[in-house]
Structures are given as C-alpha cells and as structure tokens.
PDB file of N, CA and C in Angstrom:
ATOM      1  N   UNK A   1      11.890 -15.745   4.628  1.00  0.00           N
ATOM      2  CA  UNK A   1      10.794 -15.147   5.379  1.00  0.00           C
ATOM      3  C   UNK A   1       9.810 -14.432   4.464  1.00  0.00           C
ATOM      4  N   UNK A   2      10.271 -13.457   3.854  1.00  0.00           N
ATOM      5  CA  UNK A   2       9.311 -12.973   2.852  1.00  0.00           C
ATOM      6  C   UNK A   2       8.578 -13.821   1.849  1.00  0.00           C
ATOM      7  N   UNK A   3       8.843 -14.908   1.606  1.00  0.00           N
ATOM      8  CA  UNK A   3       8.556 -16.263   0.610  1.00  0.00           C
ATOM      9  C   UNK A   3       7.015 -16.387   1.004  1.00  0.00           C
ATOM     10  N   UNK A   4       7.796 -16.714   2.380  1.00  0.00           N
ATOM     11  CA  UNK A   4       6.682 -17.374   3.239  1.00  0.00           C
ATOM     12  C   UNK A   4       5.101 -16.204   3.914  1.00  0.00           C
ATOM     13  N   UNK A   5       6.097 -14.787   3.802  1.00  0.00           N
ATOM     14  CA  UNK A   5       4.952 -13.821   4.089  1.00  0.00           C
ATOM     15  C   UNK A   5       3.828 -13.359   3.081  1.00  0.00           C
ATOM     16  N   UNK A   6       4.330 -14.132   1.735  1.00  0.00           N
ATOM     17  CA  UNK A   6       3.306 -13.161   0.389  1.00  0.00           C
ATOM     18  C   UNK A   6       2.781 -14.871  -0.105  1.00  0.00           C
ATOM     19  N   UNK A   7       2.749 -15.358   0.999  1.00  0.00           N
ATOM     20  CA  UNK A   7       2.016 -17.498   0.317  1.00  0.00           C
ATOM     21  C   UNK A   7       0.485 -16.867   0.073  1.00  0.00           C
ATOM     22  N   UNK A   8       0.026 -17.911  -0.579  1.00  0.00           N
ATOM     23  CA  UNK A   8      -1.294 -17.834  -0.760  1.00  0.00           C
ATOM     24  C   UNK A   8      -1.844 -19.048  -0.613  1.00  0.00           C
ATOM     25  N   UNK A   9      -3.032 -18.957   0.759  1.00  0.00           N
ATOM     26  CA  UNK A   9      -3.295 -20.238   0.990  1.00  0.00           C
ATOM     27  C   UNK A   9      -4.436 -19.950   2.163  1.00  0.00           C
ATOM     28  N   UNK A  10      -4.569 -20.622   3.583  1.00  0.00           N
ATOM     29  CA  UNK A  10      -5.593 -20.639   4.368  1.00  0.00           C
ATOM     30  C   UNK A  10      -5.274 -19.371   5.242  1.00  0.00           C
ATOM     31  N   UNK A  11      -4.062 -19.381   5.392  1.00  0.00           N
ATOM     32  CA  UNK A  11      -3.768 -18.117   6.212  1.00  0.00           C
ATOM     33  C   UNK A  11      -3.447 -16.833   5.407  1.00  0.00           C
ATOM     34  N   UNK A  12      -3.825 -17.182   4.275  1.00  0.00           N
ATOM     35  CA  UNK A  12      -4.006 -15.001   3.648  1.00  0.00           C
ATOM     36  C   UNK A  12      -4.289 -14.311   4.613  1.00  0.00           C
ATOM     37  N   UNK A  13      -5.215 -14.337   5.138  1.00  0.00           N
ATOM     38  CA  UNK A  13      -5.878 -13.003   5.889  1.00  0.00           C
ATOM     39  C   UNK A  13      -4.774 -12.579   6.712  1.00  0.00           C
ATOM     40  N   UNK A  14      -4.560 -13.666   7.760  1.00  0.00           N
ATOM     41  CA  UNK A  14      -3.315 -13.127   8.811  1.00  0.00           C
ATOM     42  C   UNK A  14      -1.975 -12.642   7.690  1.00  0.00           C
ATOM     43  N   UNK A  15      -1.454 -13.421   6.363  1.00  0.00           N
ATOM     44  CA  UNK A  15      -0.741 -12.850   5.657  1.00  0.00           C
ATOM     45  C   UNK A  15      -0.625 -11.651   4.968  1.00  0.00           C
ATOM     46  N   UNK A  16      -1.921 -11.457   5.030  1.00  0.00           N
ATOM     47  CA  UNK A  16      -2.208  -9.785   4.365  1.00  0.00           C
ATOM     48  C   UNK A  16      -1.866  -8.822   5.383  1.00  0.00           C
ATOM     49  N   UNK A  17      -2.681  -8.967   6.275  1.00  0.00           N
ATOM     50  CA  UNK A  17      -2.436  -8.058   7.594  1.00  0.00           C
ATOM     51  C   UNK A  17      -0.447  -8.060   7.796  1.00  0.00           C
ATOM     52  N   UNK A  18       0.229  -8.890   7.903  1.00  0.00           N
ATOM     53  CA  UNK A  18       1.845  -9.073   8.296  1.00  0.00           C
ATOM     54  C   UNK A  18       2.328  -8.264   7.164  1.00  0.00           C
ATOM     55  N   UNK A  19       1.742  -8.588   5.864  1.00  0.00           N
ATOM     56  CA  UNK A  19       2.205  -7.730   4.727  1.00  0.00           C
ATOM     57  C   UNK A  19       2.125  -6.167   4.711  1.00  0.00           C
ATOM     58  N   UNK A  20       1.027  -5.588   4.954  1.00  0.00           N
ATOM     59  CA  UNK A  20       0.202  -4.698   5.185  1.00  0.00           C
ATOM     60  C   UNK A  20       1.081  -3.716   6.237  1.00  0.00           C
ATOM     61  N   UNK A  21       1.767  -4.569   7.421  1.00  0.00           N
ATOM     62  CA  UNK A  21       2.244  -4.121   8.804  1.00  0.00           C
ATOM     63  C   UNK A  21       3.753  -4.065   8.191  1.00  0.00           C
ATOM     64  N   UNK A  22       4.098  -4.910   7.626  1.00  0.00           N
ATOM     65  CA  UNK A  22       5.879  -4.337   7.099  1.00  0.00           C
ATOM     66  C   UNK A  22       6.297  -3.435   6.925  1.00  0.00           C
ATOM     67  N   UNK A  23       7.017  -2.184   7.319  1.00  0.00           N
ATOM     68  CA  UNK A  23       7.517  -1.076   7.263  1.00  0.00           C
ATOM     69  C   UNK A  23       8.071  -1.219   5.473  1.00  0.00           C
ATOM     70  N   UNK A  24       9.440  -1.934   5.574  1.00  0.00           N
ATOM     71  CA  UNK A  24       9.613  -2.484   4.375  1.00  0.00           C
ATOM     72  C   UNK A  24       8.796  -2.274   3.504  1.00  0.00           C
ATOM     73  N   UNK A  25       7.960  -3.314   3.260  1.00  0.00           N
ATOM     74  CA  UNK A  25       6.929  -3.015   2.366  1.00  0.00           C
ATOM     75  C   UNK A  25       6.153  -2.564   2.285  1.00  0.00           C
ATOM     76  N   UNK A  26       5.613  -1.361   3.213  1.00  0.00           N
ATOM     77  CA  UNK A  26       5.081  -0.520   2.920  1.00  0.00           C
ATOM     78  C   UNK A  26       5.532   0.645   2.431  1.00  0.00           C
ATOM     79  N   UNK A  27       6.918   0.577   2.624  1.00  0.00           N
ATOM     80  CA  UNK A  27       7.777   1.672   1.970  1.00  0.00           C
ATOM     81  C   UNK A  27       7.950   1.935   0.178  1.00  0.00           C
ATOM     82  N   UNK A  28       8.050   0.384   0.093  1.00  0.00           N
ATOM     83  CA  UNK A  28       8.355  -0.164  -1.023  1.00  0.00           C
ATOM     84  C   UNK A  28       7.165   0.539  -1.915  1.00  0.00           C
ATOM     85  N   UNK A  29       6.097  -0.049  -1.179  1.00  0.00           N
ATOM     86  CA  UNK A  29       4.340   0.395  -2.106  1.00  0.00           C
ATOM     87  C   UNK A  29       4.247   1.600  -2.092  1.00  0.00           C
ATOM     88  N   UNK A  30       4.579   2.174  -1.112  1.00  0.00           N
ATOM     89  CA  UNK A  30       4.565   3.634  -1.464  1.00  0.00           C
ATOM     90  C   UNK A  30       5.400   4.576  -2.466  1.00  0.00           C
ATOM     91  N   UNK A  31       6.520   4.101  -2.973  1.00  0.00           N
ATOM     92  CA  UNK A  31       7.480   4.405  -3.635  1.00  0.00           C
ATOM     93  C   UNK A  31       6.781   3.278  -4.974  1.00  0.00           C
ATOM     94  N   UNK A  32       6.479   2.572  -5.481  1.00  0.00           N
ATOM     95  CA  UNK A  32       5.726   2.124  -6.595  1.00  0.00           C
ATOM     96  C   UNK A  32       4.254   2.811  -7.057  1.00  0.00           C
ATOM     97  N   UNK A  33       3.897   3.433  -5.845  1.00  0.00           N
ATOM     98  CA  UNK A  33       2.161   3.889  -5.928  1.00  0.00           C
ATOM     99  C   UNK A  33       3.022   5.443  -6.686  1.00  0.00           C
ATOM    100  N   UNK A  34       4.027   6.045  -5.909  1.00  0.00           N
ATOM    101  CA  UNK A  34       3.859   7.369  -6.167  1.00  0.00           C
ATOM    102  C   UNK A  34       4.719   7.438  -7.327  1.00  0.00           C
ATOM    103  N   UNK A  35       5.477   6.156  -7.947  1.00  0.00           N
ATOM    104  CA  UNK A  35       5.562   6.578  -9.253  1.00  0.00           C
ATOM    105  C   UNK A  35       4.929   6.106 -10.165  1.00  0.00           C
ATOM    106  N   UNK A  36       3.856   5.125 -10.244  1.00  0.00           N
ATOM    107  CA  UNK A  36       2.654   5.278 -11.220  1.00  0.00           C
ATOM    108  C   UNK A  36       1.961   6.177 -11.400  1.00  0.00           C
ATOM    109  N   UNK A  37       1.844   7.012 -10.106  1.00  0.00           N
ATOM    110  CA  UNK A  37       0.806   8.416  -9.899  1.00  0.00           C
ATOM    111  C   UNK A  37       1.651   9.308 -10.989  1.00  0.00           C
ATOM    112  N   UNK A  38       2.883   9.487 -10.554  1.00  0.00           N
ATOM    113  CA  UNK A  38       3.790  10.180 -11.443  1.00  0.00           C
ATOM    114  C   UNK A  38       3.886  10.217 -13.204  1.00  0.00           C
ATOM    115  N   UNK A  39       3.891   8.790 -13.565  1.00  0.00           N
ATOM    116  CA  UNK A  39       3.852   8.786 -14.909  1.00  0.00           C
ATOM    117  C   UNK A  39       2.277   8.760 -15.452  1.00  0.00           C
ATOM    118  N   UNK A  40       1.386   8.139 -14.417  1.00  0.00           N
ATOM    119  CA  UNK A  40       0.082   8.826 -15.300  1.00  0.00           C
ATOM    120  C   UNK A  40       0.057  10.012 -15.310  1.00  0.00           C
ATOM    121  N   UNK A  41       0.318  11.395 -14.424  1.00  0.00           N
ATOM    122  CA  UNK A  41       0.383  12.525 -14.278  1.00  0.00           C
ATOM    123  C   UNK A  41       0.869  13.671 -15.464  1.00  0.00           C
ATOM    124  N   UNK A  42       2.049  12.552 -15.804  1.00  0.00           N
ATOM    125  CA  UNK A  42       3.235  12.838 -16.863  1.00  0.00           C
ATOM    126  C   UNK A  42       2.277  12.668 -18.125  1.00  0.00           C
ATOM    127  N   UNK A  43       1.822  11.276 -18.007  1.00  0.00           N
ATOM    128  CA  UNK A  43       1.228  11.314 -19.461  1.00  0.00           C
ATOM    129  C   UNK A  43      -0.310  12.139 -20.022  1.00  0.00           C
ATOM    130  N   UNK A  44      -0.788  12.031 -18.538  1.00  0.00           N
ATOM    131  CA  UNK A  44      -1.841  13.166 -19.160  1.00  0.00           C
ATOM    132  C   UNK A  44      -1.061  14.993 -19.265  1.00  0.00           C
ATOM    133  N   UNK A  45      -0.316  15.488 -18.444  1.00  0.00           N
ATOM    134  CA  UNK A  45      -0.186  16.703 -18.828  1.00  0.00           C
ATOM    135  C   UNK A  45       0.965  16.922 -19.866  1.00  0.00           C
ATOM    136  N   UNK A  46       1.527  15.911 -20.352  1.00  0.00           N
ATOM    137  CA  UNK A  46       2.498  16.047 -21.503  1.00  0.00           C
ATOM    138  C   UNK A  46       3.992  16.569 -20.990  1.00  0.00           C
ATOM    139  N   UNK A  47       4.624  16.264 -19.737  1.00  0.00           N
ATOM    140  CA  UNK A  47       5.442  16.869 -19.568  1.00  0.00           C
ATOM    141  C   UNK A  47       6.011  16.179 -17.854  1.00  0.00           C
ATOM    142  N   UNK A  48       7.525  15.471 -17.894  1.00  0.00           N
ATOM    143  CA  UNK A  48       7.706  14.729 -16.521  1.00  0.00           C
ATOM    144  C   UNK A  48       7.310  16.130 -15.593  1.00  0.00           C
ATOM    145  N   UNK A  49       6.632  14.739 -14.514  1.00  0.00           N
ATOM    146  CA  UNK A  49       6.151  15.567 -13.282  1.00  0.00           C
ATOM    147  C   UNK A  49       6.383  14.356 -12.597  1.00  0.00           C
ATOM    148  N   UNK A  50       6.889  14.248 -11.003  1.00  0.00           N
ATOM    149  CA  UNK A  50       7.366  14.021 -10.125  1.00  0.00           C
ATOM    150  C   UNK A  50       6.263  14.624  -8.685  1.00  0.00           C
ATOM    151  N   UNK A  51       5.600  13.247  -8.184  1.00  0.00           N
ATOM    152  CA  UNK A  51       4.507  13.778  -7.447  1.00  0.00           C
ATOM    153  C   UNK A  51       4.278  12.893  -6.125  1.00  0.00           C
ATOM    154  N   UNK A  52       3.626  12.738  -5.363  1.00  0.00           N
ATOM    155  CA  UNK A  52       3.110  11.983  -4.430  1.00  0.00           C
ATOM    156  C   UNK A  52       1.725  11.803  -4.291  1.00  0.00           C
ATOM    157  N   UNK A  53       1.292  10.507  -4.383  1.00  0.00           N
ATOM    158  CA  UNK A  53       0.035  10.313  -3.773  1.00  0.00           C
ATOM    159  C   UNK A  53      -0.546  11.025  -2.475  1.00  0.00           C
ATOM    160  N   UNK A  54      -1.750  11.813  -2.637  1.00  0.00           N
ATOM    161  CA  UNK A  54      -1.830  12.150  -1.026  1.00  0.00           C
ATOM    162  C   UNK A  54      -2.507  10.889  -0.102  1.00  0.00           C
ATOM    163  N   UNK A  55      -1.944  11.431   1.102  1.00  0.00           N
ATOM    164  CA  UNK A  55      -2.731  10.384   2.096  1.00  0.00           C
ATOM    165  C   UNK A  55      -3.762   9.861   2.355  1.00  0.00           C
ATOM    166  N   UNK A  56      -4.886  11.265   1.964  1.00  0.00           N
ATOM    167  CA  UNK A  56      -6.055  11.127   2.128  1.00  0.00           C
ATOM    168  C   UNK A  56      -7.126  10.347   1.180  1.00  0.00           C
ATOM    169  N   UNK A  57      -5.993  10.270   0.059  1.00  0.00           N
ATOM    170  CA  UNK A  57      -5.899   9.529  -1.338  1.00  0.00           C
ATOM    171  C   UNK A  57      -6.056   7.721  -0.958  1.00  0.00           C
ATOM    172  N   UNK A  58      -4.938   7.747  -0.386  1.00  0.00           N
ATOM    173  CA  UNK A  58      -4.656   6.411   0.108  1.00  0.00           C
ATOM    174  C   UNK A  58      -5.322   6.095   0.912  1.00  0.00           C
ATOM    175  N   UNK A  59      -5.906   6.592   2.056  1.00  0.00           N
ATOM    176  CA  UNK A  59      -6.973   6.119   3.230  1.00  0.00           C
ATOM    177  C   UNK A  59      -8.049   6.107   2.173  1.00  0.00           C
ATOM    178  N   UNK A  60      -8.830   6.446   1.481  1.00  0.00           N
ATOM    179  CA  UNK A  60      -9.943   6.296   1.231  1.00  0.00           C
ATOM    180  C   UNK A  60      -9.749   5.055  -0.034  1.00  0.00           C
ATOM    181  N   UNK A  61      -8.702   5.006  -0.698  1.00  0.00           N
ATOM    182  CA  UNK A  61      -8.532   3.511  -1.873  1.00  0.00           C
ATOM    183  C   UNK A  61      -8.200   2.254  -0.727  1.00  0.00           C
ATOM    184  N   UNK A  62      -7.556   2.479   0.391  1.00  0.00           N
ATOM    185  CA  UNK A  62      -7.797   1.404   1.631  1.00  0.00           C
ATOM    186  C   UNK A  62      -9.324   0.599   2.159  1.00  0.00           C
ATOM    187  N   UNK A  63      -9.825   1.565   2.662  1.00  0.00           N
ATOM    188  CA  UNK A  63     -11.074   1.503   2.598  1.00  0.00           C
ATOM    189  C   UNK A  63     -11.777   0.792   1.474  1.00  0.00           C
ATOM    190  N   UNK A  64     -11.966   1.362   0.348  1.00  0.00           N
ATOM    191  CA  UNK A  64     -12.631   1.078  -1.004  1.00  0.00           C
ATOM    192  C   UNK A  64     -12.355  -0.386  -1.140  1.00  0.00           C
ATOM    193  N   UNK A  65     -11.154  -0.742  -1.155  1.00  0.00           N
ATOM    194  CA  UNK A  65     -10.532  -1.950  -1.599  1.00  0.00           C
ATOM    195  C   UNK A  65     -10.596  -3.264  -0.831  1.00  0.00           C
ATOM    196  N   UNK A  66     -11.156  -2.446   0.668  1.00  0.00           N
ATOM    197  CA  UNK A  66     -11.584  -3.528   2.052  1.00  0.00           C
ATOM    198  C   UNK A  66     -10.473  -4.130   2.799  1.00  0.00           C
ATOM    199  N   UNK A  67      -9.555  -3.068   2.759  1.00  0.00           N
ATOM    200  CA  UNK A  67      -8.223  -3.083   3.548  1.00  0.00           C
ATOM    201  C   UNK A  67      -8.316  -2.745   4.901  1.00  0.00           C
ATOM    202  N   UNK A  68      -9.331  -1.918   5.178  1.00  0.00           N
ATOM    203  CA  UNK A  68      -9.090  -1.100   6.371  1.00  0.00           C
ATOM    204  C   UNK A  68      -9.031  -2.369   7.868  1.00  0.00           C
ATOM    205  N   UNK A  69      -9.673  -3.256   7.509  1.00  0.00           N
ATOM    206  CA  UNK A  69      -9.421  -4.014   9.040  1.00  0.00           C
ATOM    207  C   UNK A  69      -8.024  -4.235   9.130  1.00  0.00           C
ATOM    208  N   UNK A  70      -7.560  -4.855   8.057  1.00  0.00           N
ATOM    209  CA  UNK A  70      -5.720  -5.266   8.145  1.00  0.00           C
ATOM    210  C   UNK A  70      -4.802  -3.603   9.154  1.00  0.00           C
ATOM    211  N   UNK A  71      -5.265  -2.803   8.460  1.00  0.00           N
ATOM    212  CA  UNK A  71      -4.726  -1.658   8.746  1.00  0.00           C
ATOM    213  C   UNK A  71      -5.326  -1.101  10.192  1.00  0.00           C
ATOM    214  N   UNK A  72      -6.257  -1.672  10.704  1.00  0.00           N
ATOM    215  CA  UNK A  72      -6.577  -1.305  12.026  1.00  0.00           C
ATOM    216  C   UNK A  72      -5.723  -2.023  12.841  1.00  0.00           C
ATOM    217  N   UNK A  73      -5.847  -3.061  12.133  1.00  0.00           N
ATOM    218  CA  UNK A  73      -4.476  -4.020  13.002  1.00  0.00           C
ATOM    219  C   UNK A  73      -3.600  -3.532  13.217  1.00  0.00           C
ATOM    220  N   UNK A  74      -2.940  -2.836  11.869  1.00  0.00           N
ATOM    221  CA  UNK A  74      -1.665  -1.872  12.040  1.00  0.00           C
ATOM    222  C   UNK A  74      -1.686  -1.221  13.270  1.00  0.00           C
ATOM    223  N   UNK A  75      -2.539  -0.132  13.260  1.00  0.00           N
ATOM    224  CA  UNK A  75      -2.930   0.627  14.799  1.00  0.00           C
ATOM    225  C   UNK A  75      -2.994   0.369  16.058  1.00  0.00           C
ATOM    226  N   UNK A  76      -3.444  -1.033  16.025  1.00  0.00           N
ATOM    227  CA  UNK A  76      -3.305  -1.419  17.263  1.00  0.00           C
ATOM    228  C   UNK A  76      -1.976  -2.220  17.576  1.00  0.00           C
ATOM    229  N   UNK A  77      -1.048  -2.632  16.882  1.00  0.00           N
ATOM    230  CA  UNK A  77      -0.301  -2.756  16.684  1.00  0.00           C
ATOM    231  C   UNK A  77       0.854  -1.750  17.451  1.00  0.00           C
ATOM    232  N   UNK A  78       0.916  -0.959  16.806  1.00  0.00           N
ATOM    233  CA  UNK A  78       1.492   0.627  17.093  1.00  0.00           C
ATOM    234  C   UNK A  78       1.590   1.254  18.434  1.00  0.00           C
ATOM    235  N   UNK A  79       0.523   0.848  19.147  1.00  0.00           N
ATOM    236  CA  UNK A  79      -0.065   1.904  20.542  1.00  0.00           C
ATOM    237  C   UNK A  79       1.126   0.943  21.294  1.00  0.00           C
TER     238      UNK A  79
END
C-alpha cells in the first residue's frame, strides 16, 4: 500500500493529498522536520539542543511550498 501511495505518475496530486492525510506519515515528518530543526540549532549554537518546529512555522512553509490545498483536504476530511 504505501508503494503504491508515494508512485509518481498521473495521479500525484490525489497521491500527495493521501500522503499529506496519513497520520503515519505525518507523524513520521514531523519527527524528521524536528530533528533537522534540532541539529541545525545544535550546529549554529555549538551545543546539543533538542527542539520542535513551531506550528506556526509549519503552516506558513505549507503554504509557501503550495501545500495548503492538499491540507484543506485534510480538514475537510476531519469534520
């Protein structure tokens, strides 16, 4: 199933959005985002630091990146 959820082909869009909507993997990205945040953090202040991306962080690189329709989907999704 997952093979078939990250294909690249005519149906990306609907595949992005299913990707996008995975709890799973959104868990996953979030736990990869907040430890890159972490070790750049680390490497600019010289010293491990252990951090989280904020949200408001993430809604606006959503946006930027031209995610936000997939993620409206999410929402409506949800209700």
């Amino acid at each position: 199933m997952a093979r078939n959820m990250l294909m690249i082909g005519p149906g990306r869009e609907e595949n992005l959005t299913r990707i996008l909507t995975s709890k799973g993997l959104a868990q996953f990205g979030d736990a990869l985002l907040n430890f890159a945040y972490s070790l750049a953090l680390t490497e600019k202040i010289g010293r491990p630091r252990g951090t989280r991306v904020p949200d408001k962080v993430l809604a606006e690189a959503a946006v930027k990146a031209g995610l936000r329709k997939h993620l409206l989907a999410l929402s409506r999704l949800e209700k």
